[in-house]
N, C-alpha and C. Protein backbone atom coordinates (compact mmCIF):
# COMPACT_ATOMS: atom_id res chain seq x y z
N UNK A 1 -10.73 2.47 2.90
CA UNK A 1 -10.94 1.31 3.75
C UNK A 1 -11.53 1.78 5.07
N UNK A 2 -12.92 1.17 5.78
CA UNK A 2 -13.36 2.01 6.52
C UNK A 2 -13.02 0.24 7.54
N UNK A 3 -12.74 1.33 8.84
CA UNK A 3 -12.44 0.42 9.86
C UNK A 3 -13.97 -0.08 10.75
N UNK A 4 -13.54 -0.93 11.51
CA UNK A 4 -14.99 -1.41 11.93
C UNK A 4 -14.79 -1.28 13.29
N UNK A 5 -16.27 -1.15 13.47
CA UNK A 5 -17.02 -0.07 15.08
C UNK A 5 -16.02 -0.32 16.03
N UNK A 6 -15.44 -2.02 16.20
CA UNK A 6 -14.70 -2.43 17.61
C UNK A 6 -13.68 -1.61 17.54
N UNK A 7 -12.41 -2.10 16.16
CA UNK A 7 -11.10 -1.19 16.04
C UNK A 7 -11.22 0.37 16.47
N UNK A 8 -12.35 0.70 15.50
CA UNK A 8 -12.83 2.39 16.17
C UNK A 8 -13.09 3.01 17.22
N UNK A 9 -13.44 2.07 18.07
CA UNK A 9 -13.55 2.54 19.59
C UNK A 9 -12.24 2.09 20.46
N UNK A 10 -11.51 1.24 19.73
CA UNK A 10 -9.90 0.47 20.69
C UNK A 10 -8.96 1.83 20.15
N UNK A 11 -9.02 2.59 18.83
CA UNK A 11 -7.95 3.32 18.80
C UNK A 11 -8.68 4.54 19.58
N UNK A 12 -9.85 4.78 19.49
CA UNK A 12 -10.11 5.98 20.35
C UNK A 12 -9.73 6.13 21.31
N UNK A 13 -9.83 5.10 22.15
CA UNK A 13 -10.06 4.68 23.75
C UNK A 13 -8.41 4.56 23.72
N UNK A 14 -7.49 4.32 23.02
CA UNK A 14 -6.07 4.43 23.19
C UNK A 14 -5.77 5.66 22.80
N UNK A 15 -6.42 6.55 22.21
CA UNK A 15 -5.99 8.02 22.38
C UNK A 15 -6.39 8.80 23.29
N UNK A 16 -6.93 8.25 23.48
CA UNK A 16 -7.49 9.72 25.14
C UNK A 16 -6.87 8.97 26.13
N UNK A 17 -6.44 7.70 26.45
CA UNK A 17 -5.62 7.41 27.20
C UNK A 17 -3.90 8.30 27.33
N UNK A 18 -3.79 8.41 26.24
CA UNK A 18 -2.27 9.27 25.77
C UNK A 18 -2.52 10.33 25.58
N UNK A 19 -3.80 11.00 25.70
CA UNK A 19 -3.19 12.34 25.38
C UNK A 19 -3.95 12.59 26.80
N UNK A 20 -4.44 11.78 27.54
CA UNK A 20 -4.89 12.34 29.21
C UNK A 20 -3.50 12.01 30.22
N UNK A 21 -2.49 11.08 29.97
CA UNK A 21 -1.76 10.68 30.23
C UNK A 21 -0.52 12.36 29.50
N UNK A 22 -0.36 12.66 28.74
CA UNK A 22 0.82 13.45 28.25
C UNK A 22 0.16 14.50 29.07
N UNK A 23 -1.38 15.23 29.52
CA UNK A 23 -1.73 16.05 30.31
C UNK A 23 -1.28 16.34 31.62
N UNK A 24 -1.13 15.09 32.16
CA UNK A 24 -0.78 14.59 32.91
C UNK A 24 0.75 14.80 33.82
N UNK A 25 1.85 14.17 32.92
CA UNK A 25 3.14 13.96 32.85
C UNK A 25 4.13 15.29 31.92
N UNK A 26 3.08 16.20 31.07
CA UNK A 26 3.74 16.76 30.48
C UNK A 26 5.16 16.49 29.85
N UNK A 27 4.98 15.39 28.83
CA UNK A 27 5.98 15.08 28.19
C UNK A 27 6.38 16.56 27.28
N UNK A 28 7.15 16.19 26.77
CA UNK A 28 7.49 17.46 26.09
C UNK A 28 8.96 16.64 24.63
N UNK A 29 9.15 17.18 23.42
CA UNK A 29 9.78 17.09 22.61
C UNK A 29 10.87 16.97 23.20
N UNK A 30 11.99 15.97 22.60
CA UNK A 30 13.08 15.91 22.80
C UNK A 30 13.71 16.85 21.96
N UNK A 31 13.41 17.59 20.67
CA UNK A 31 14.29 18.25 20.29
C UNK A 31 14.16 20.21 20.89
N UNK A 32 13.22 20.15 21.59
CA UNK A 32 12.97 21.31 22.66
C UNK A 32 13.56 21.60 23.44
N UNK A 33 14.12 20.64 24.22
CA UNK A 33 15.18 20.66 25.35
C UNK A 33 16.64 19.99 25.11
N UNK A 34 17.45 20.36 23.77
CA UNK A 34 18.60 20.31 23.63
C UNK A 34 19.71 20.63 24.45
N UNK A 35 20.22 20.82 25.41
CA UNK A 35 20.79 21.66 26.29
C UNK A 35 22.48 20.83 26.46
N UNK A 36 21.98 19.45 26.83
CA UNK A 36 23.42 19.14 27.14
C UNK A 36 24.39 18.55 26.00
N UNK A 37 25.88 18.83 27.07
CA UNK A 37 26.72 18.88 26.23
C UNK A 37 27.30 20.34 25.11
N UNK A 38 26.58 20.99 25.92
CA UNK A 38 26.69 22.90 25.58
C UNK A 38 26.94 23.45 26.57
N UNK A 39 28.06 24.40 26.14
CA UNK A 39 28.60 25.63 27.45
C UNK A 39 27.68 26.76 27.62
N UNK A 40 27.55 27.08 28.93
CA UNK A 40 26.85 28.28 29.08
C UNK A 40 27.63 29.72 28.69
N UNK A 41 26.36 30.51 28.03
CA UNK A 41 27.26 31.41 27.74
C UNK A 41 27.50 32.52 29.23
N UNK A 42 28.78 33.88 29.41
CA UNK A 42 29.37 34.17 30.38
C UNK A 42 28.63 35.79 29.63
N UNK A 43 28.30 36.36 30.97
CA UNK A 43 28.43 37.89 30.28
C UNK A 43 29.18 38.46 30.03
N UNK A 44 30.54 38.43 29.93
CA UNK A 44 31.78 39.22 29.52
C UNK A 44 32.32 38.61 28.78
N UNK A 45 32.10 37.30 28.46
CA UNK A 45 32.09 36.24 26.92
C UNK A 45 33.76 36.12 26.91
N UNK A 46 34.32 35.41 28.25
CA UNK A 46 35.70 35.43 28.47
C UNK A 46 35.95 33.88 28.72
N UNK A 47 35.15 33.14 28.64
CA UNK A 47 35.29 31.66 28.73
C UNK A 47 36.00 30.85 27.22
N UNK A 48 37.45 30.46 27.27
CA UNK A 48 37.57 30.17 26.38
C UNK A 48 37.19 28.76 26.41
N UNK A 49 36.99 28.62 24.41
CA UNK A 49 36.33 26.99 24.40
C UNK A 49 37.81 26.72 22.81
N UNK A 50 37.91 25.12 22.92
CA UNK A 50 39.15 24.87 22.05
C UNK A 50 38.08 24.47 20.75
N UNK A 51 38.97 24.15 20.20
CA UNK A 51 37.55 23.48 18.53
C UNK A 51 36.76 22.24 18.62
N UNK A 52 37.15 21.30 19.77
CA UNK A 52 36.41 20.65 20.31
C UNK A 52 34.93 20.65 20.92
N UNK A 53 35.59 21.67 21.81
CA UNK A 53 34.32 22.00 23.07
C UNK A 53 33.37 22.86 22.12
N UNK A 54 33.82 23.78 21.06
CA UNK A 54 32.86 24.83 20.59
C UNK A 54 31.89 23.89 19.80
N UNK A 55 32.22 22.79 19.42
CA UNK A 55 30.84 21.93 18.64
C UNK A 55 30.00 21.82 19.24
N UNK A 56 29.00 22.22 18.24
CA UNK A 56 27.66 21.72 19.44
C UNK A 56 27.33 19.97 19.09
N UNK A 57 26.45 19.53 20.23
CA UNK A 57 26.21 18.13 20.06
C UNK A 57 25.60 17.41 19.08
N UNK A 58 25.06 17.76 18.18
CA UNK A 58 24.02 17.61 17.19
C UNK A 58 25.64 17.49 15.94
N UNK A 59 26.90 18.05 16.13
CA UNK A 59 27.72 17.96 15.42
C UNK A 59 28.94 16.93 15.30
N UNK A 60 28.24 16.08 16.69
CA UNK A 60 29.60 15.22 16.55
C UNK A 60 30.04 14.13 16.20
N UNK A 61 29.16 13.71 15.21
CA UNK A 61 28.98 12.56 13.98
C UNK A 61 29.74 13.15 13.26
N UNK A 62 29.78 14.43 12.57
CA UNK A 62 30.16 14.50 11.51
C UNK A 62 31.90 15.32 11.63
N UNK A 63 31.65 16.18 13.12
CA UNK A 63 33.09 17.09 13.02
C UNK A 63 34.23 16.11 14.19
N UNK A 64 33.73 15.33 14.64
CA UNK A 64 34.29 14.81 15.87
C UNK A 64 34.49 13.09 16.05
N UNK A 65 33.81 12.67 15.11
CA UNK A 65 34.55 10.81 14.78
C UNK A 65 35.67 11.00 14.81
N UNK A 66 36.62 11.62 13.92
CA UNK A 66 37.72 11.01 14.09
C UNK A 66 38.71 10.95 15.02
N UNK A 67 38.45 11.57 16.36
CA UNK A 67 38.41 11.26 18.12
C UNK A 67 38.57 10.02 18.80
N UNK A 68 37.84 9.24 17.76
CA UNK A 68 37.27 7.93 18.31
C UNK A 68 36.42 6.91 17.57
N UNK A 69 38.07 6.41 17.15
CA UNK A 69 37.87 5.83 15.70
C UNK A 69 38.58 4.58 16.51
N UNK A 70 37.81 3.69 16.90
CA UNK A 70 37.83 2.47 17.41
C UNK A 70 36.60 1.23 17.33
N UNK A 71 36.99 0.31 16.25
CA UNK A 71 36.41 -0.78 15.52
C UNK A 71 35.73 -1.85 16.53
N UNK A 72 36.01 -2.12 18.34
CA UNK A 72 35.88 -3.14 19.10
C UNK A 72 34.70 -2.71 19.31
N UNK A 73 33.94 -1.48 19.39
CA UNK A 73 32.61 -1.47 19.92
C UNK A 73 31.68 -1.46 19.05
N UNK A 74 32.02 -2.26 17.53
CA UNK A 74 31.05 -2.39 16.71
C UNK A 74 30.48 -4.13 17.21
N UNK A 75 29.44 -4.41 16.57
CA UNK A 75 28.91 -5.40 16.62
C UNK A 75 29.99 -6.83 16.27
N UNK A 76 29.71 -7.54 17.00
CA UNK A 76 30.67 -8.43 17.12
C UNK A 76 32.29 -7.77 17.37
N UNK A 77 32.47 -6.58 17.52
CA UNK A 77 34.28 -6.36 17.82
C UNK A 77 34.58 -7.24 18.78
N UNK A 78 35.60 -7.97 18.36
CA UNK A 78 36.86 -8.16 19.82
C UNK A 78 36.80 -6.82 20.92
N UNK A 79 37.14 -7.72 22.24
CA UNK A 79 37.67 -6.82 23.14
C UNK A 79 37.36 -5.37 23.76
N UNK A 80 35.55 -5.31 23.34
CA UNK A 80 35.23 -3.80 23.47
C UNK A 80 35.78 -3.15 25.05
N UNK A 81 35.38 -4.42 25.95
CA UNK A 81 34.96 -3.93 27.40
C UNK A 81 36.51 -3.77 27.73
N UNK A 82 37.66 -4.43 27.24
CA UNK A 82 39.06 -3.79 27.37
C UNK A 82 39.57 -3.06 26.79
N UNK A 83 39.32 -2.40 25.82
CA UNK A 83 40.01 -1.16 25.20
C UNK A 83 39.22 0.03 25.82
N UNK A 84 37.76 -0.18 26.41
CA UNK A 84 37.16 0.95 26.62
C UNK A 84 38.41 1.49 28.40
N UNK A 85 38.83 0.13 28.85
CA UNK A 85 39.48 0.41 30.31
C UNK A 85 40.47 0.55 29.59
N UNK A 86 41.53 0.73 28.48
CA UNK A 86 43.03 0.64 28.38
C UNK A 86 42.81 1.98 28.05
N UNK A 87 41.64 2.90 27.51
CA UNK A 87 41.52 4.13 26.65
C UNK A 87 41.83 4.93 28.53
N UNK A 88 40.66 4.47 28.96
CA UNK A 88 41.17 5.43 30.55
C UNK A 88 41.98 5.49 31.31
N UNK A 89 43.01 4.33 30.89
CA UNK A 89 44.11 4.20 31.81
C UNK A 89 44.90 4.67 31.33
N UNK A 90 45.03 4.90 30.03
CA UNK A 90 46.28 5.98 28.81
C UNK A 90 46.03 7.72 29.09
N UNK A 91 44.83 7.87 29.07
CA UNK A 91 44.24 9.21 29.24
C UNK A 91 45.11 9.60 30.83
N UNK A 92 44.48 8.48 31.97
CA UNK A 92 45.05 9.03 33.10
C UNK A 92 46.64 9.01 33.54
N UNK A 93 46.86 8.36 32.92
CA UNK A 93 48.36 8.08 32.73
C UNK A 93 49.62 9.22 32.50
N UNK A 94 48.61 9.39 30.82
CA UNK A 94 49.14 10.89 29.95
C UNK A 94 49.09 12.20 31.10
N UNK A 95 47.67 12.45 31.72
CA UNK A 95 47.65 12.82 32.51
C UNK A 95 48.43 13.55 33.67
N UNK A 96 48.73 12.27 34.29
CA UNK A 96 49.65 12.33 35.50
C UNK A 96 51.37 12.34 34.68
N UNK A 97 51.81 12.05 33.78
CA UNK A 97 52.68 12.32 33.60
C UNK A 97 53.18 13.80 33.44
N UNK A 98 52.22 14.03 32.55
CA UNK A 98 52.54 15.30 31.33
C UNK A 98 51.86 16.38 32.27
N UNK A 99 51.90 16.23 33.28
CA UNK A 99 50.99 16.83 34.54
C UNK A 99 51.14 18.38 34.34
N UNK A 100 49.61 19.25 34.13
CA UNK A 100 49.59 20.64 33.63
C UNK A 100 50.19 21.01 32.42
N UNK A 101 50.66 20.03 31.42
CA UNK A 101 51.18 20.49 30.07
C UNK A 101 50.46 20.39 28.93
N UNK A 102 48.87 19.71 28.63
CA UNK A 102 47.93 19.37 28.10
C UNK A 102 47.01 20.55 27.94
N UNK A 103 47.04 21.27 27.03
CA UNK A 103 45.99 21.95 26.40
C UNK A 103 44.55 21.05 25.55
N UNK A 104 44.77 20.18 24.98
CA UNK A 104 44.01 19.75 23.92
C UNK A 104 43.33 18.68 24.97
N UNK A 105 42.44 17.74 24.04
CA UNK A 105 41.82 16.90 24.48
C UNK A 105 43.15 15.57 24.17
N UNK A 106 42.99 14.37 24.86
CA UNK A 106 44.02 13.25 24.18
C UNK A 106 43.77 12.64 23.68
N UNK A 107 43.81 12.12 22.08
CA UNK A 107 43.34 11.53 21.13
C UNK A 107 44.31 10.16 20.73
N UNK A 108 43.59 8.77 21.23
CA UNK A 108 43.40 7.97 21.64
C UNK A 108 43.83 7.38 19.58
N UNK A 109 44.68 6.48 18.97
CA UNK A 109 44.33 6.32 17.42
C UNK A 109 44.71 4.52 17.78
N UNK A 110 43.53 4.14 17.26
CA UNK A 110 44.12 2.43 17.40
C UNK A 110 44.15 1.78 16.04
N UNK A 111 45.43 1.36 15.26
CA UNK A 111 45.17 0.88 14.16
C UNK A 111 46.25 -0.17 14.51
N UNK A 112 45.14 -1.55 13.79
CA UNK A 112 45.72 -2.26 14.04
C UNK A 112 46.40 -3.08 15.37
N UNK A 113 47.56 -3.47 15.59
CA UNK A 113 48.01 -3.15 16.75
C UNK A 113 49.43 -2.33 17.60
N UNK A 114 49.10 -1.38 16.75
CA UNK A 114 49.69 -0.11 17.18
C UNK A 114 48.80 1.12 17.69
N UNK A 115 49.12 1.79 19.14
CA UNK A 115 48.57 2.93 19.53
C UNK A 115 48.93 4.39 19.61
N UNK A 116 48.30 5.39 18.66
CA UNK A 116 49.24 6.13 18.52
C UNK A 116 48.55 7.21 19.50
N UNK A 117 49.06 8.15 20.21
CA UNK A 117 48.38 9.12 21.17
C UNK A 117 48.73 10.55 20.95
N UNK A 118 47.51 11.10 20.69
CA UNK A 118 48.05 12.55 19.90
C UNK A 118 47.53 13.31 20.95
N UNK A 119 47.94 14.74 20.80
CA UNK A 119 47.70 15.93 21.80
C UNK A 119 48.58 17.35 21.67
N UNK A 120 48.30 18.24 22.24
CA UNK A 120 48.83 19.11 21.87
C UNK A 120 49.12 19.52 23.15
N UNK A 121 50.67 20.23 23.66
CA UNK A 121 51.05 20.75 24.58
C UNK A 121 51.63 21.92 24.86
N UNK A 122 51.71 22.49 26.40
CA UNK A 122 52.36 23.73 26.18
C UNK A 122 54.09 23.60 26.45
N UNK A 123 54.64 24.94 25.74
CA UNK A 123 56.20 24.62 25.80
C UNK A 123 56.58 25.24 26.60
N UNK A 124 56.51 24.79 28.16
CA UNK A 124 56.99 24.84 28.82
C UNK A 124 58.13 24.20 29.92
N UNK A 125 58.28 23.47 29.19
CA UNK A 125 59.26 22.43 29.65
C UNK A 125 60.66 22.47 28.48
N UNK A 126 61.82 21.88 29.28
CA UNK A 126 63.06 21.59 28.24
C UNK A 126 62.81 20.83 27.21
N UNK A 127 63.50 20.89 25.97
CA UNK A 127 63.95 19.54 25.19
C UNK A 127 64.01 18.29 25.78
N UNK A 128 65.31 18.63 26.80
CA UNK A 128 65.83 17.12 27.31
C UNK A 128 64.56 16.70 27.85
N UNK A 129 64.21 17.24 28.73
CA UNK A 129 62.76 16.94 29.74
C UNK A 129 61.69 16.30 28.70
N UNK A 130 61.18 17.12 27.53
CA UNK A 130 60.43 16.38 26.90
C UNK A 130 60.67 14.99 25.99
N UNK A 131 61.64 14.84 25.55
CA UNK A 131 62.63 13.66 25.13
C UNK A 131 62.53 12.79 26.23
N UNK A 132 62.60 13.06 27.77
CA UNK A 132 62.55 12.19 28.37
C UNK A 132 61.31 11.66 28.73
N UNK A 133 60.58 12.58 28.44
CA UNK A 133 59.13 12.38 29.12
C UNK A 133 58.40 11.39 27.62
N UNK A 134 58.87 11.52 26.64
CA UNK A 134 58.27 11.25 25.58
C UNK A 134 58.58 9.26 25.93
N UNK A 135 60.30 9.26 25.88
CA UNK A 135 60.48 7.54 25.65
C UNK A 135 60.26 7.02 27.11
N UNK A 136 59.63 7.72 28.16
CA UNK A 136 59.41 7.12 29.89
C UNK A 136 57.79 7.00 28.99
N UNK A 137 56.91 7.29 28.35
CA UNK A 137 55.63 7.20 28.29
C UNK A 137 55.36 5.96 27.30
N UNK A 138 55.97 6.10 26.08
CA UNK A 138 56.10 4.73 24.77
C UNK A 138 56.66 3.69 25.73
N UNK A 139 57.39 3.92 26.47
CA UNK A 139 58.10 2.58 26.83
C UNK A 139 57.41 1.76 27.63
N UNK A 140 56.83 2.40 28.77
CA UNK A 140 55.82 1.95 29.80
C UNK A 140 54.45 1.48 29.23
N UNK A 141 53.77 2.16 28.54
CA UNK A 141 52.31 1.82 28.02
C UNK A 141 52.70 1.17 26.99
N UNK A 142 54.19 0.75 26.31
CA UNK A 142 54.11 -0.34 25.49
C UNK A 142 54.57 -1.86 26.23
N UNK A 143 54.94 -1.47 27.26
CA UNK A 143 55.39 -2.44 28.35
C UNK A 143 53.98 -2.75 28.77
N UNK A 144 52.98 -2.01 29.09
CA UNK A 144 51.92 -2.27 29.98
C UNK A 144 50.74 -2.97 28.63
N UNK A 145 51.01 -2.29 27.93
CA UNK A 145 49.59 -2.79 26.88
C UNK A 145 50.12 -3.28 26.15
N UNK A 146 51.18 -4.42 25.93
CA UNK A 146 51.96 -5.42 25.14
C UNK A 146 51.45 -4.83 23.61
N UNK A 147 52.13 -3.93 23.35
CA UNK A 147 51.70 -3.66 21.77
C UNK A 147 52.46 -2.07 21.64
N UNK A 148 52.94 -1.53 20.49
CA UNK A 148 53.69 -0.50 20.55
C UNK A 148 52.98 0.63 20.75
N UNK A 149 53.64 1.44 21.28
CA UNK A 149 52.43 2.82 21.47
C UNK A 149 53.44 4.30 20.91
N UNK A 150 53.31 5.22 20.47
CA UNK A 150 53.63 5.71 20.03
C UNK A 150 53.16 7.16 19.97
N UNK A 151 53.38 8.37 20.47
CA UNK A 151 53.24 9.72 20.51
C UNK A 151 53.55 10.80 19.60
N UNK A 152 52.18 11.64 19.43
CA UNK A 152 52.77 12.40 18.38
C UNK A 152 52.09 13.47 19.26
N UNK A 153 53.09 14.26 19.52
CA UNK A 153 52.73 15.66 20.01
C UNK A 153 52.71 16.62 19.68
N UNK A 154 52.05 17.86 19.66
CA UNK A 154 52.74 19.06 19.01
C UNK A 154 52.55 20.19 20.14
N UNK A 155 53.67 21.06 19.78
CA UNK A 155 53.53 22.09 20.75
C UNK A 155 53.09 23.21 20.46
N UNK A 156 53.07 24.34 21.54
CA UNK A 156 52.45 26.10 21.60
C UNK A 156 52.96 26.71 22.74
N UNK A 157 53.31 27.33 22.04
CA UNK A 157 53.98 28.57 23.23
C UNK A 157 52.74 29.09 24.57
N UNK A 158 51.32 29.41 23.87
CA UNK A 158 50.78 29.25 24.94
C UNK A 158 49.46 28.74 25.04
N UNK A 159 48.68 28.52 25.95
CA UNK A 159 47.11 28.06 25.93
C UNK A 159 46.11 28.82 25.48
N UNK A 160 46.58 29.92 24.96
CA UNK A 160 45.78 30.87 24.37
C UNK A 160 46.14 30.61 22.93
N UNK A 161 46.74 29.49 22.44
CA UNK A 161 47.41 29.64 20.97
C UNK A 161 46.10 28.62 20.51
N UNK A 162 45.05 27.80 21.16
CA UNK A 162 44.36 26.63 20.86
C UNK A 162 42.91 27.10 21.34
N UNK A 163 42.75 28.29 21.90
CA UNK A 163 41.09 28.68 21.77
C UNK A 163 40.59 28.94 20.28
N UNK A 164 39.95 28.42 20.36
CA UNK A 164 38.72 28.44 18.91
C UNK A 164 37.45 29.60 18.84
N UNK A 165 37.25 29.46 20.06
CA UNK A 165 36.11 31.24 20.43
C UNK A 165 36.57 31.22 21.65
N UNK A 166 35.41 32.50 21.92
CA UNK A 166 35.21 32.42 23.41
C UNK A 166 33.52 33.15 24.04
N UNK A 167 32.93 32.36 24.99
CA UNK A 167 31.58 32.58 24.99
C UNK A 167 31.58 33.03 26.48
């Protein structure tokens, strides 16, 4: 199919526009400049990273959904723009409670309407202390976010028990 003289000179005349224009602006490939969301590496390769952080970004469809496995920010969900504020106010919460005892990232599980909040901590604290710290946290964020919330923690003797490498 041979195109005719006008079309032939409109796609020309739109290519030297774009490629005098990319001369120009020096666009460049997006898959060339991958960078973020990656740790730099250290010369003495003493930076520890947990199994989280060591994914690279290109991986976190497949190793890292289940992080953030929440149904409201699909198309038509209920309630996206408030669970996205109840997720940061649990995080900062956990936070300030459990203050310096958080190794892991805090993993946020919404099913249904129950919230369950997972994480991993260090054992440095009592029994009693953590028993207490456990039903002062369910009780309040089930008081605050009218719906049960529920903690599953696990512990490690130390923060070196949850590095995955180190770069």
């Amino acid at each position: 199919m041979a195109l005719s003289p006008h079309l032939m000179k409109f796609v020309s005349e739109s290519l030297k526009v774009r490629s005098v224009a990319n001369r120009i602006i020096h666009t460049s490939s997006t898959l060339q400049k991958c960078q973020s969301g990656r740790y730099k590496k250290t010369l003495k390769n003493d930076f520890p990273l947990t199994y989280e952080m060591a994914n690279p970004p290109h991986a976190i469809a497949h190793r890292k959904s289940w992080n953030s496995w929440n149904t409201t920010n699909l198309d038509g969900g209920l309630r996206a723009s408030e669970t996205a504020v109840e997720d940061v106010f649990i995080r900062k919460f956990m936070v300030g409670t459990w203050h310096a005892l958080f190794v892991s990232e805090i993993i946020i599980k919404r099913q249904h309407n129950i919230i369950r909040i997972a994480g991993i901590l260090r054992r440095s604290v009592s029994a009693r202390k953590m028993y207490f710290l456990i039903g002062y946290t369910e009780e309040l964020l089930s008081f605050w976010l009218q719906c049960p919330v529920k903690l599953e923690l696990q512990t490690v003797n130390d923060k070196k028990d949850v590095v995955f490498k180190y770069i």
